[in-house]
Protein backbone atom coordinates (compact mmCIF):
# COMPACT_ATOMS: atom_id res chain seq x y z
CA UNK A 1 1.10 -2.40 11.88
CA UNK A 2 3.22 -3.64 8.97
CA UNK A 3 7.03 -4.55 10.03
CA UNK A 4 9.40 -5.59 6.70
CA UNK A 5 12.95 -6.14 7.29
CA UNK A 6 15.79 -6.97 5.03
CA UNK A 7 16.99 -10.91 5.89
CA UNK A 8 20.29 -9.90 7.09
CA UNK A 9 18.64 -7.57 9.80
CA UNK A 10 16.04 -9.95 10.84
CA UNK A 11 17.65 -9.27 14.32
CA UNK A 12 15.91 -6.54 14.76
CA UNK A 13 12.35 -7.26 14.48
CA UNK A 14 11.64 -6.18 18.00
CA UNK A 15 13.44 -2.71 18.10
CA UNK A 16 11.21 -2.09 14.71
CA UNK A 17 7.77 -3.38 16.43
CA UNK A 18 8.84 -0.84 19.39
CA UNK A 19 9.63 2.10 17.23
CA UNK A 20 6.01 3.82 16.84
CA UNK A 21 5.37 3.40 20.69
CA UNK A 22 9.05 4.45 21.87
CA UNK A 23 9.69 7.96 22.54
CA UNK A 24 12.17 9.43 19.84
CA UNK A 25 15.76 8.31 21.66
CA UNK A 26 19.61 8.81 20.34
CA UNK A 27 20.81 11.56 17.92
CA UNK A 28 18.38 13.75 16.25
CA UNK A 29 19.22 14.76 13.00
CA UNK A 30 16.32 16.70 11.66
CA UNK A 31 13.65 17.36 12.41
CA UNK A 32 11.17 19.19 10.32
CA UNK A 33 7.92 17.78 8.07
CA UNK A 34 9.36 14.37 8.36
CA UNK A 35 11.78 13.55 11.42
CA UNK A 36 15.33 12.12 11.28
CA UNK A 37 17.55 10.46 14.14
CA UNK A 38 20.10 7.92 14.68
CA UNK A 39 20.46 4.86 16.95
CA UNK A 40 22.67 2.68 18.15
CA UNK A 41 21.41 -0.95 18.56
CA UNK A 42 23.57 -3.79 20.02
CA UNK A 43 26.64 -1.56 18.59
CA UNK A 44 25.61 -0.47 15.23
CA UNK A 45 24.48 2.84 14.15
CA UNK A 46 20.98 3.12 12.28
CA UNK A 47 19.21 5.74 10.90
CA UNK A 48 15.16 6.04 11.33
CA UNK A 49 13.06 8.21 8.96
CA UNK A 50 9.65 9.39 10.55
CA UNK A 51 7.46 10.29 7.39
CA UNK A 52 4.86 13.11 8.49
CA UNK A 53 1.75 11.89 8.22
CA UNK A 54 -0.16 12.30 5.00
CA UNK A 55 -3.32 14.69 4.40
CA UNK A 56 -6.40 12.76 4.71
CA UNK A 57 -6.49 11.84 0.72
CA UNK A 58 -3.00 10.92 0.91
CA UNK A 59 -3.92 8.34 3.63
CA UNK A 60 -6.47 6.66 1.30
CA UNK A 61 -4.03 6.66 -1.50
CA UNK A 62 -1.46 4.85 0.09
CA UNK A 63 -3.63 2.96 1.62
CA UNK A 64 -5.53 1.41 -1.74
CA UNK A 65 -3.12 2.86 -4.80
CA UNK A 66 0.31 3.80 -4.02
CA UNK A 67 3.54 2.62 -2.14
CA UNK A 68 3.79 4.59 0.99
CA UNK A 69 7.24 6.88 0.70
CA UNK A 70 8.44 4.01 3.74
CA UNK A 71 7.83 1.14 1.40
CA UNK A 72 9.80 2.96 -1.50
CA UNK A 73 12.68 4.03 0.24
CA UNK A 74 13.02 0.69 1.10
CA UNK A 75 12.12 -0.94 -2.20
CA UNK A 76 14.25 1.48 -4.04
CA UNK A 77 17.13 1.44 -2.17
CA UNK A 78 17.24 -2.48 -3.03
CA UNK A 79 16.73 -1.73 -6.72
CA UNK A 80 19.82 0.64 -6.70
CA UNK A 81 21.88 -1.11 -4.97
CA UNK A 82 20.86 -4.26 -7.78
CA UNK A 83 21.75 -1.94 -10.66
CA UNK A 84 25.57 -1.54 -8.72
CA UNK A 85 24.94 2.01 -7.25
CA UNK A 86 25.61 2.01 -3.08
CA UNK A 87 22.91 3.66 -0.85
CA UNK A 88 22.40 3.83 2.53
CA UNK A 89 21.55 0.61 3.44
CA UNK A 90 18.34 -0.59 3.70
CA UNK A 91 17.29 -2.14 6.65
CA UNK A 92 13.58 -2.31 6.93
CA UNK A 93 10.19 -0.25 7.17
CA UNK A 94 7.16 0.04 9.43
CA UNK A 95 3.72 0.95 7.98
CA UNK A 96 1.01 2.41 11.07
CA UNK A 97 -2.41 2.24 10.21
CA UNK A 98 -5.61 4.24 12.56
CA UNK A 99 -8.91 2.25 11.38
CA UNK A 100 -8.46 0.93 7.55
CA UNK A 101 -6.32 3.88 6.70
CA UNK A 102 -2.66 3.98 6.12
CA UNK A 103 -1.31 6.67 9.21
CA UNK A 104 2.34 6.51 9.78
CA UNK A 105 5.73 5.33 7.89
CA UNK A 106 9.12 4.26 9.34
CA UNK A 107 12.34 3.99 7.11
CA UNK A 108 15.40 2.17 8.48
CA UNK A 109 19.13 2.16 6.97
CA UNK A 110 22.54 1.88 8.16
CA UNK A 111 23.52 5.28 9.27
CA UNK A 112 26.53 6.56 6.56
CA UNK A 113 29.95 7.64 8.05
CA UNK A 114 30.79 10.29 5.19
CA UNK A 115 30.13 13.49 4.54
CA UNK A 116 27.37 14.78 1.97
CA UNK A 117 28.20 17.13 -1.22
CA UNK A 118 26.29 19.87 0.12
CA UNK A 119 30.11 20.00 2.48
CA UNK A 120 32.48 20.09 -0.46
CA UNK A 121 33.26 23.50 0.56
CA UNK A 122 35.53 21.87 3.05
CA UNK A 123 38.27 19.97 0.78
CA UNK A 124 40.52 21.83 -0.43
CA UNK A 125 40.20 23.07 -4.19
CA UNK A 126 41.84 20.29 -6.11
CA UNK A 127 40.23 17.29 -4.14
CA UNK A 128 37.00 19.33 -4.95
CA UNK A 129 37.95 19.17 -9.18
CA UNK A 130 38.69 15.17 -8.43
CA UNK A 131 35.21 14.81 -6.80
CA UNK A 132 33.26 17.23 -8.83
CA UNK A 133 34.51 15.26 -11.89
CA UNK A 134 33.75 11.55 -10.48
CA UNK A 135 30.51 12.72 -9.17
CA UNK A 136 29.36 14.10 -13.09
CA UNK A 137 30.55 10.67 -14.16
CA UNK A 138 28.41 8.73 -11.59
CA UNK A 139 25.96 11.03 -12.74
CA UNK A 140 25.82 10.06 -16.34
CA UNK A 141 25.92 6.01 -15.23
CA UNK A 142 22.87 6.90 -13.25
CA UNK A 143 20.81 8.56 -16.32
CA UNK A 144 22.05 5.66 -18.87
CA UNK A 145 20.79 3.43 -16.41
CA UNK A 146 17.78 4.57 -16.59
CA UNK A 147 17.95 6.21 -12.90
CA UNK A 148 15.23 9.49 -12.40
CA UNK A 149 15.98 11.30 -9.26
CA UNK A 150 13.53 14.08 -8.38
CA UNK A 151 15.30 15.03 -4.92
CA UNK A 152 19.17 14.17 -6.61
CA UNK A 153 20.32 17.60 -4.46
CA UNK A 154 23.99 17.47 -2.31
CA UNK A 155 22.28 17.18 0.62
CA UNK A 156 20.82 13.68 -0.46
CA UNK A 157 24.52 12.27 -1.78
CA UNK A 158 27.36 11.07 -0.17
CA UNK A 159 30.79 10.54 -0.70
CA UNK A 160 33.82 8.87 0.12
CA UNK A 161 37.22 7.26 -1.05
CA UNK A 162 37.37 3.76 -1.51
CA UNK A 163 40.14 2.12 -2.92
CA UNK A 164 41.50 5.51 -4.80
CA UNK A 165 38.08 6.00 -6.65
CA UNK A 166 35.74 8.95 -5.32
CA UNK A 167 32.33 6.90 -5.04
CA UNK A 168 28.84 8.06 -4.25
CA UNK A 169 25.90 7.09 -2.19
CA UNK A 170 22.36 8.10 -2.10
CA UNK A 171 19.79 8.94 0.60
CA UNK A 172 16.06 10.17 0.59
CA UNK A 173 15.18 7.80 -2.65
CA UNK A 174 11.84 7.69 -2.81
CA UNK A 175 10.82 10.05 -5.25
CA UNK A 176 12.75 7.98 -8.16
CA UNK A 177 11.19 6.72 -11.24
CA UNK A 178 13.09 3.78 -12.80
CA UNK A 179 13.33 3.71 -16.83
CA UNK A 180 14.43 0.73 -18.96
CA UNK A 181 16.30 2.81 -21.40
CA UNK A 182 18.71 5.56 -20.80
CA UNK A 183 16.91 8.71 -20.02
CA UNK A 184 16.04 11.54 -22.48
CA UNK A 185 17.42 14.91 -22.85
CA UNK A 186 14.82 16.59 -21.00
CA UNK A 187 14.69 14.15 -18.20
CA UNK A 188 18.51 14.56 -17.65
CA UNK A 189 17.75 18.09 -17.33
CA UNK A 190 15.45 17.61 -14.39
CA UNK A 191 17.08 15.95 -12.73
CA UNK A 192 20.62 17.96 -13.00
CA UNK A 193 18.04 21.11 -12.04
CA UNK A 194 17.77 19.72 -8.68
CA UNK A 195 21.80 20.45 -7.92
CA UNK A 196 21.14 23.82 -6.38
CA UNK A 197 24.81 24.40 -5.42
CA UNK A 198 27.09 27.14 -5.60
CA UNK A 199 27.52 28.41 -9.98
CA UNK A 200 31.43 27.01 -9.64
CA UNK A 201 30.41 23.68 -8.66
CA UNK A 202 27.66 23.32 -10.93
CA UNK A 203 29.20 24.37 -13.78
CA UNK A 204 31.86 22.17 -13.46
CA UNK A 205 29.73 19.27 -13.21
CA UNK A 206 27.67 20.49 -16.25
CA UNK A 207 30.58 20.99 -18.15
CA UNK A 208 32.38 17.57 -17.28
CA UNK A 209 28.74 15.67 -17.82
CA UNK A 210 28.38 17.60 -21.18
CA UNK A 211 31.93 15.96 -22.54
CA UNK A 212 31.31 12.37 -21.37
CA UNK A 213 27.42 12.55 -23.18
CA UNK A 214 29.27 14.56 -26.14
CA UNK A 215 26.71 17.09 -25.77
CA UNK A 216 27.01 20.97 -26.09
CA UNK A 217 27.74 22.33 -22.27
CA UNK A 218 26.57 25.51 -23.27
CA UNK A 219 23.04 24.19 -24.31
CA UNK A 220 22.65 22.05 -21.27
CA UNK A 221 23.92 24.56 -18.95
CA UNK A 222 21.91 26.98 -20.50
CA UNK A 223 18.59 24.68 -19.91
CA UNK A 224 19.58 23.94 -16.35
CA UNK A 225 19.67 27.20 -15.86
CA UNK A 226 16.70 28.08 -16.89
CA UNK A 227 14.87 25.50 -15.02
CA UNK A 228 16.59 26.32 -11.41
CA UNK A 229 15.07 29.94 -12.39
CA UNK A 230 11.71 28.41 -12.82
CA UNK A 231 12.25 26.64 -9.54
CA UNK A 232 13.83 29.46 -7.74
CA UNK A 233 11.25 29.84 -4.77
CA UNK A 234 12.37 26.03 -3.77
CA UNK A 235 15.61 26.73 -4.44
CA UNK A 236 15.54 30.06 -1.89
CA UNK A 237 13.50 27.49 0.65
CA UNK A 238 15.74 24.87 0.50
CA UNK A 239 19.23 27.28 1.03
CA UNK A 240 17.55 28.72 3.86
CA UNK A 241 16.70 24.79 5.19
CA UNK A 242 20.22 24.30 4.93
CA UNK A 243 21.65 27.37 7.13
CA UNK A 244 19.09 26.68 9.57
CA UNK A 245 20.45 23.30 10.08
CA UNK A 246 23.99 24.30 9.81
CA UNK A 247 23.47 27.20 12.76
C-alpha cells in the first residue's frame, strides 16, 4: 500500500493507512462505479473517493504506464490550485495493490461547504445572470490557461461568494490534460460540450464566453450543439444519474 499526503495534513497518516481495512463510516454521498462519503476527523470534514477497481488491463496499466485516477486527482488538484484556480482541497491518496498489480485507489480532499451548479435552479433569476456570467468568465481563464476538462459538467463545480466576486471550485479532476498555450477552438468546444444543463443556462454562458473570446456565439453555440447531440446517450445517462440522486 502506497499512502501520500499533502505536508499540511501529515496528521493524518494513520486515518489514511486505516481507510482500505475500515468499513465505509460517516456520510455517504454516492455511491455508484466509484464510491463517495464524508468524514469527520478530529473536527474537520473530509471527503474520500473510492475508485472502482480497474478491469484486469487497467490494473497493469496503472500499475507500469499510467497515474492511477487517485494519484491524478491528487496531482492535479495541486497543479490547479498553482495556476490560481481553487479546488477541493487536496489532502492525500492511497494506492492498494493484490500481488504486483495496482488494485484499489483512495482520493482525499477537504469536503466543500457550497453548493454545485448543477443547483442554480435554486437562486433566484438575477443572482443566476450574476453567476452564469462569472462562471463563463472563469471559464475562458481556464481555456487561456491552458486548462482541458473532460468531466467540466455542474455537477463537478462549485460556487460561492467571496468577498462580492462569484468564484468557482472544481471536483472530480482527473480526467484533465494541461496545455502550455491557450487552448484551440475545437478543444474549447469539448470541453463547453460537457455543460449538459438546461438550453437557458447554457446559452447564456455560450453567449457571455463568445463576447469575452470575441468570437461569433452563433458559431460556437451552434458547434456545442452539435457535439452534445453526438453525445446525447451520455447526456440522457447522466440526467437520469442526477434524478436518481436527487430522489
Amino acid at each position: 500500500m502506497k499512502v501520500v499526503l499533502a505536508e499540511k495534513y501529515i496528521r493524518l497518516g494513520e486515518w489514511m493507512h486505516a481507510l482500505p481495512a475500515r468499513p465505509l463510516t460517516g456520510e455517504l454521498l454516492r455511491d455508484a462505479r466509484n464510491t463517495l462519503w464524508c468524514e469527520r476527523v478530529a473536527g474537520e470534514e473530509f471527503v474520500v473517493k473510492r475508485f472502482a477497481v480497474p478491469t484486469r488491463f487497467n490494473r497493469w496499466v496503472y500499475t507500469f504506464f499510467r497515474p492511477s485516477k487517485a494519484k491524478r486527482s491528487y496531482r492535479y488538484s495541486l497543479r490547479l490550485e498553482k495556476l490560481g484556480f481553487p479546488v477541493a482541497e487536496p489532502v492525500g491518496y492511497v494506492e492498494c495493490r493484490r500481488g504486483l498489480l495496482f488494485h484499489t485507489g483512495y482520493y482525499v480532499s477537504r469536503r466543500v461547504p457550497h453548493p454545485t451548479l448543477a443547483d442554480i435552479g435554486s437562486e433566484p433569476p438575477a443572482r443566476q445572470l450574476e453567476i452564469l456570467d462569472a462562471f463563463a468568465a472563469y471559464t475562458v481563464a481556464l481555456h487561456e490557461k491552458g486548462v482541458l476538462d473532460y468531466d467540466y459538467n455542474p455537477g463537478n463545480i462549485f460556487y460561492y461568494r467571496e468577498n462580492g466576486v462569484w468564484r468557482f471550485a472544481l471536483i472530480d479532476v482527473n480526467r484533465m490534460t494541461f496545455r502550455r498555450r491557450a487552448l484551440r477552438w475545437r478543444e474549447c468546444v469539448g470541453t463547453l460540450r460537457c455543460l449538459d444543463w438546461e438550453r437557458p443556462y447554457l446559452d447564456v454562458v455560450l453567449v457571455r464566453y463568445a463576447e469575452l473570446r470575441k468570437w461569433d456565439w452563433k458559431i460556437l453555440s451552434g458547434a456545442v450543439l452539435l457535439k452534445q447531440g453526438i453525445n446525447l446517450p451520455v447526456r440522457i445517462r447522466r440526467f437520469f444519474k442526477r434524478m436518481i440522486r436527487r430522489q
